[in-house]
Protein backbone atom coordinates (compact mmCIF):
# COMPACT_ATOMS: atom_id res chain seq x y z
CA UNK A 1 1.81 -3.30 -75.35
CA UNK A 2 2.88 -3.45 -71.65
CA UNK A 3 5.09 -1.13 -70.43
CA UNK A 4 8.22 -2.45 -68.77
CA UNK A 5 9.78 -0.90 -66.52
CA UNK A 6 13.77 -0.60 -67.24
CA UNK A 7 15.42 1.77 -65.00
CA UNK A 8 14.05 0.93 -61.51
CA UNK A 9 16.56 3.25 -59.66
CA UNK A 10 15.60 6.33 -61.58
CA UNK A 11 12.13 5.49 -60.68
CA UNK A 12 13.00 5.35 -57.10
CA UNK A 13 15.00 8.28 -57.19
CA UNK A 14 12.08 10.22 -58.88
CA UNK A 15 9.35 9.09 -56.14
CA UNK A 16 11.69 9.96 -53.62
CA UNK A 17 12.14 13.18 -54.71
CA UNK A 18 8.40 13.68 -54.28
CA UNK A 19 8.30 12.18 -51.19
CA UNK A 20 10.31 14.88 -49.93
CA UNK A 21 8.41 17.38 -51.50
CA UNK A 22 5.20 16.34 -49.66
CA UNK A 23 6.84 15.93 -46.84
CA UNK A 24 7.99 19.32 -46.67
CA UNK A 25 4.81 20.64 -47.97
CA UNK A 26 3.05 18.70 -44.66
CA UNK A 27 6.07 20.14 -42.41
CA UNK A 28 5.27 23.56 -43.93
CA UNK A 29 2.03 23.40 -43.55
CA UNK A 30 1.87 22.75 -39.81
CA UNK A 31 5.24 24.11 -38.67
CA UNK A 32 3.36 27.16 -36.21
CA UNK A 33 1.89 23.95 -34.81
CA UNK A 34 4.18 20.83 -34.42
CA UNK A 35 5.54 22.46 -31.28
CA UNK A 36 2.05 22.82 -29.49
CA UNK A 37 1.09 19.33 -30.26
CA UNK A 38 3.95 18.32 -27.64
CA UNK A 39 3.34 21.23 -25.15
CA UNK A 40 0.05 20.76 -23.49
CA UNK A 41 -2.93 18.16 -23.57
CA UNK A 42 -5.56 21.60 -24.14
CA UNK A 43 -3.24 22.35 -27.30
CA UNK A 44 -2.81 19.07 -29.01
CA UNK A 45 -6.84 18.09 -28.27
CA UNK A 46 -7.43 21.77 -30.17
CA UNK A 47 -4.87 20.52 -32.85
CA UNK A 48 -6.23 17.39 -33.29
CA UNK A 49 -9.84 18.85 -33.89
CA UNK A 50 -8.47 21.06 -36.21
CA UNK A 51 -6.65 18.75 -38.21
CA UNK A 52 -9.72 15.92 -38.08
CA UNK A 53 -12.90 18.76 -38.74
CA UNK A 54 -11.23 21.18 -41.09
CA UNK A 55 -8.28 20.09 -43.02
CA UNK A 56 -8.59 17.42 -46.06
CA UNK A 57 -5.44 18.51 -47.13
CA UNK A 58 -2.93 17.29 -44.24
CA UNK A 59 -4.78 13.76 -44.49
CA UNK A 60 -4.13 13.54 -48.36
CA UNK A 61 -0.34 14.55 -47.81
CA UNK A 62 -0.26 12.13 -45.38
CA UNK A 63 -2.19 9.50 -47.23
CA UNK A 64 0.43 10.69 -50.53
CA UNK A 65 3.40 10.15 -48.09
CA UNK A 66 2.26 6.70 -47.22
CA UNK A 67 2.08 5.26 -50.61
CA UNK A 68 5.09 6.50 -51.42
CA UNK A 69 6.96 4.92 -48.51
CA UNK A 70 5.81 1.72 -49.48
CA UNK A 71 6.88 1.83 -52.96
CA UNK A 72 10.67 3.30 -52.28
CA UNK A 73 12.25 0.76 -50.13
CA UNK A 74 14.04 2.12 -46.89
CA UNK A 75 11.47 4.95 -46.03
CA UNK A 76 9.74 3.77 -42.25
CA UNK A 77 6.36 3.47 -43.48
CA UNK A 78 5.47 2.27 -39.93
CA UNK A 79 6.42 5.93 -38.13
CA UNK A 80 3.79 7.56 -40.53
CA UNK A 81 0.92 4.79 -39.54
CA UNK A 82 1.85 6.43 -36.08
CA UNK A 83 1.77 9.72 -37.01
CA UNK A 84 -1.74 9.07 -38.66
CA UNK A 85 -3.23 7.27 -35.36
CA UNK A 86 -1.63 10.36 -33.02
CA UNK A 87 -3.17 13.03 -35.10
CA UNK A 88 -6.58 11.69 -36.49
CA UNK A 89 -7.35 9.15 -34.03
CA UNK A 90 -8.61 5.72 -33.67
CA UNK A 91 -11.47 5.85 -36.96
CA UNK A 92 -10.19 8.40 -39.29
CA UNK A 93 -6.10 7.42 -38.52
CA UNK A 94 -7.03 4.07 -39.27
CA UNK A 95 -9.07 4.52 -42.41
CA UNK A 96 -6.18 6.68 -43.89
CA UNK A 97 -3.25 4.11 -42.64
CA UNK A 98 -5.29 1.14 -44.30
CA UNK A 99 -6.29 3.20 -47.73
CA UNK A 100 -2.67 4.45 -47.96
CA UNK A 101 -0.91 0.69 -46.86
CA UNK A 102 -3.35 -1.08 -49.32
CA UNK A 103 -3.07 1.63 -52.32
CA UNK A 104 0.84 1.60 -51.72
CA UNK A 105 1.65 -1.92 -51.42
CA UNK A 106 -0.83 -2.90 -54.56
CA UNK A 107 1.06 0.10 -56.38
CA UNK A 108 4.46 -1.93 -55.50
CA UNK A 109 3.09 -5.19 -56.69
CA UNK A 110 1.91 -4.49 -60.19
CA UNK A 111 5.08 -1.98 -60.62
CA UNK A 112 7.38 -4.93 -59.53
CA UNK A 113 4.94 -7.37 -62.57
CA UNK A 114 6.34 -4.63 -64.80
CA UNK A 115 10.74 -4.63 -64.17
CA UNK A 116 12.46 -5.85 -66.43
CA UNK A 117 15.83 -6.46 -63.81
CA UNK A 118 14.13 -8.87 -61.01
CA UNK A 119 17.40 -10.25 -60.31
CA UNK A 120 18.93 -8.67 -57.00
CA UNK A 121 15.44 -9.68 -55.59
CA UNK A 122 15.33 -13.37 -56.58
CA UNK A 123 19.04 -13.56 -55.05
CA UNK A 124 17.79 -11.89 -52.12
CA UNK A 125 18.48 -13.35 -48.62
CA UNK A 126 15.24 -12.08 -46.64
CA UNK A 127 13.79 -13.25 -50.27
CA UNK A 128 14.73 -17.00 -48.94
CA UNK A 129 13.41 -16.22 -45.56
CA UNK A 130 10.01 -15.31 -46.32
CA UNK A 131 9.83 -18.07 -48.13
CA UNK A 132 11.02 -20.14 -45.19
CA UNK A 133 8.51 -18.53 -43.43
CA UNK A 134 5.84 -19.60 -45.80
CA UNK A 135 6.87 -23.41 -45.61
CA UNK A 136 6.65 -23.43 -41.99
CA UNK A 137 3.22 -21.12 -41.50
CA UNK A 138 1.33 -22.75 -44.20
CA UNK A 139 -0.91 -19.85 -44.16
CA UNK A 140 -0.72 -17.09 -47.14
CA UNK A 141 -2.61 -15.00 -45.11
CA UNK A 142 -1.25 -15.23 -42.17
CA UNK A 143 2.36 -15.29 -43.77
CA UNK A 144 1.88 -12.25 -45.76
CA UNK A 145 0.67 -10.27 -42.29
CA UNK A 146 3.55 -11.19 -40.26
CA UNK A 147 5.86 -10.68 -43.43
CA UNK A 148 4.46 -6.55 -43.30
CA UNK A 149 4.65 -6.27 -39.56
CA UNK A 150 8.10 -7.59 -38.52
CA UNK A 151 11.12 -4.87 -39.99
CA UNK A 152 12.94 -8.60 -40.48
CA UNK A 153 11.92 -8.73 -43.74
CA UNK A 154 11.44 -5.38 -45.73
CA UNK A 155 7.94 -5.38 -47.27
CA UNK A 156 9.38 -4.56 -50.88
CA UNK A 157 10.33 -8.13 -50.81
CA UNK A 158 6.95 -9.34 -49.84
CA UNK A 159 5.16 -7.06 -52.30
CA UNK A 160 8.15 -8.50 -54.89
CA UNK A 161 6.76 -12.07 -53.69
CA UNK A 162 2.90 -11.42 -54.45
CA UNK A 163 4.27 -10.12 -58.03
CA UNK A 164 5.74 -13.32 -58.74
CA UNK A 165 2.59 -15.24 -57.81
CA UNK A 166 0.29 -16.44 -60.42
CA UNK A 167 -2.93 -14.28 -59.21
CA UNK A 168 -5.85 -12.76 -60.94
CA UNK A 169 -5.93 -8.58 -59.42
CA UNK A 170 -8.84 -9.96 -58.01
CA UNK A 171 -7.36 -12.14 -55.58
CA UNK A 172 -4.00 -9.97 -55.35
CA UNK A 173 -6.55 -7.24 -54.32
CA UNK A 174 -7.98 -9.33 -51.43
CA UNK A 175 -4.83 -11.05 -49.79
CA UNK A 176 -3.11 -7.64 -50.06
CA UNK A 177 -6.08 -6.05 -48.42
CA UNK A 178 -6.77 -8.96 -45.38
CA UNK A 179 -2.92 -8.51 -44.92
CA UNK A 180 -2.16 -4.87 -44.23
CA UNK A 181 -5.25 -4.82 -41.73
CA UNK A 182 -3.51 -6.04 -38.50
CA UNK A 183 0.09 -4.01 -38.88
CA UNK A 184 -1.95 -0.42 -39.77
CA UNK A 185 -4.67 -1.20 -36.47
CA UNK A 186 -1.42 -2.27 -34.65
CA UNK A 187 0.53 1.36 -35.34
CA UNK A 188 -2.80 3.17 -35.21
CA UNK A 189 -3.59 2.28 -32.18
CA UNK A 190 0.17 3.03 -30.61
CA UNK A 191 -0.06 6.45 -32.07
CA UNK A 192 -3.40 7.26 -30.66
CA UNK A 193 -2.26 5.57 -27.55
CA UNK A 194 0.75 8.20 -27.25
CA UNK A 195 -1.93 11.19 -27.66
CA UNK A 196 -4.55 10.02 -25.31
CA UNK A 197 -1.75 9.03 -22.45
CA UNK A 198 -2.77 5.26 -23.19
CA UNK A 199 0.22 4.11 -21.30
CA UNK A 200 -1.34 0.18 -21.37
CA UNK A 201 -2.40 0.13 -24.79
CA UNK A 202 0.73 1.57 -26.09
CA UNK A 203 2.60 -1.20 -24.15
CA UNK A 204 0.55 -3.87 -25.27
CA UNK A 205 1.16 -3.05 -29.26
CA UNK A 206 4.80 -3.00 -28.34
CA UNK A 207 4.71 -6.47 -26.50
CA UNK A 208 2.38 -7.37 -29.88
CA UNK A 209 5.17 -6.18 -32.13
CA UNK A 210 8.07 -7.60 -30.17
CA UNK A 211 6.60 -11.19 -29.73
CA UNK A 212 5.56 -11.42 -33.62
CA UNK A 213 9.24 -10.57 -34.36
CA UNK A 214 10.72 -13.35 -31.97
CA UNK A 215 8.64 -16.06 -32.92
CA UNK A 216 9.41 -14.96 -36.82
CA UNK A 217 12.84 -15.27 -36.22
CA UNK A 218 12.36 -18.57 -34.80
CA UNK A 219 10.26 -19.88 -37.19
CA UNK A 220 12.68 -18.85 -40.08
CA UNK A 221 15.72 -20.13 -38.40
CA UNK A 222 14.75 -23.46 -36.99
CA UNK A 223 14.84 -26.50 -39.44
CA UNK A 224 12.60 -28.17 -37.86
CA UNK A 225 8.96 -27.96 -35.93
């Protein structure tokens, strides 16, 4: 027997609650520090080896944290892929921002096969514009990594969208896992460029970001191309 899931808010309410709790277990964890990681370039380098060489547990809150946020809709998911790239770098931020995106948005996907009350997200509006979207890129792929970058559309109704589709895990597994590679490399990269001083990388993910967004928009509310 399958379990269904009935009370979706409760669920969300319950996961949120934990969210908080890890977050102010991370908070707690690091609070004699948070302030030095803004003061000086010798303090945040000694930080950031710290946090990369000796603690495992800061990098499984965060990773915890991440999964979370992409199963309780409204949480910024994209501030913590950030947060990952300023602390632990280019390598390790990356590898936790793309374990955590891919375990969280997979988790969303086979929790959304399992509720019961699917009907505020069938009626949804950004619902219709992904879809839009879809028609007009052609391209699953590339679709489905626009549809996580841009805030335009929230990704619960993405991950709602995958659910709906007629996929083995298999291939769920692989278009969720193609997807979520540009939008964790693009915040990554912006949060290690904000530690290092990166000034032109930082302002090329933003131009990245902001030119994804416009041409979504336009793509969604043209009629034509």
């Amino acid at each position: 027997m399958i379990y269904r899931i009935k009370n979706e808010k409760k669920l969300q309410r319950t996961l949120l609650i934990i969210f908080i709790i890890v977050l102010l277990g991370f908070i707690y964890r690091y609070h004699s520090v948070i302030g030095s990681f803004f003061s000086d370039e010798l303090n945040r380098r000694e930080l950031q080896h710290f946090l990369r060489q000796h603690d495992k547990i800061g990098a499984v809150l965060l990773l915890l944290l991440i999964i979370i946020s992409l199963i309780v809709p409204g949480i910024p998911t994209a501030l913590l892929f950030v947060i990952g790239g300023a602390v632990y770098g280019y390598a390790l931020g990356l590898f936790i921002n793309v374990l955590g995106s891919f375990t969280g948005n997979l988790t969303a996907i086979l929790l959304f096969r399992r509720l019961d009350n699917q009907s505020r997200y069938h009626s949804s509006k950004y619902l219709r514009n992904f879809k839009r979207l879809l028609k007009k890129i052609k391209n699953p792929y590339l679709a489905l990594m626009i549809g996580y970058i841009i805030p335009v559309i929230p990704t619960s109704l993405v991950n709602f969208y995958l659910s709906q589709l007629k996929l083995t895990i298999r291939q769920q597994v692989k278009m969720v896992l193609i997807a979520v590679l540009p939008v964790t490399f693009i915040y990554t990269f912006s949060g290690g460029a904000i530690t290092r001083g990166n000034l032109m990388l930082l302002l090329f993910a933003i131009v990245v970001i902001g030119l994804t967004i416009l041409i979504s928009q336009r793509l969604i509310t043209r009629k034509h191309i």
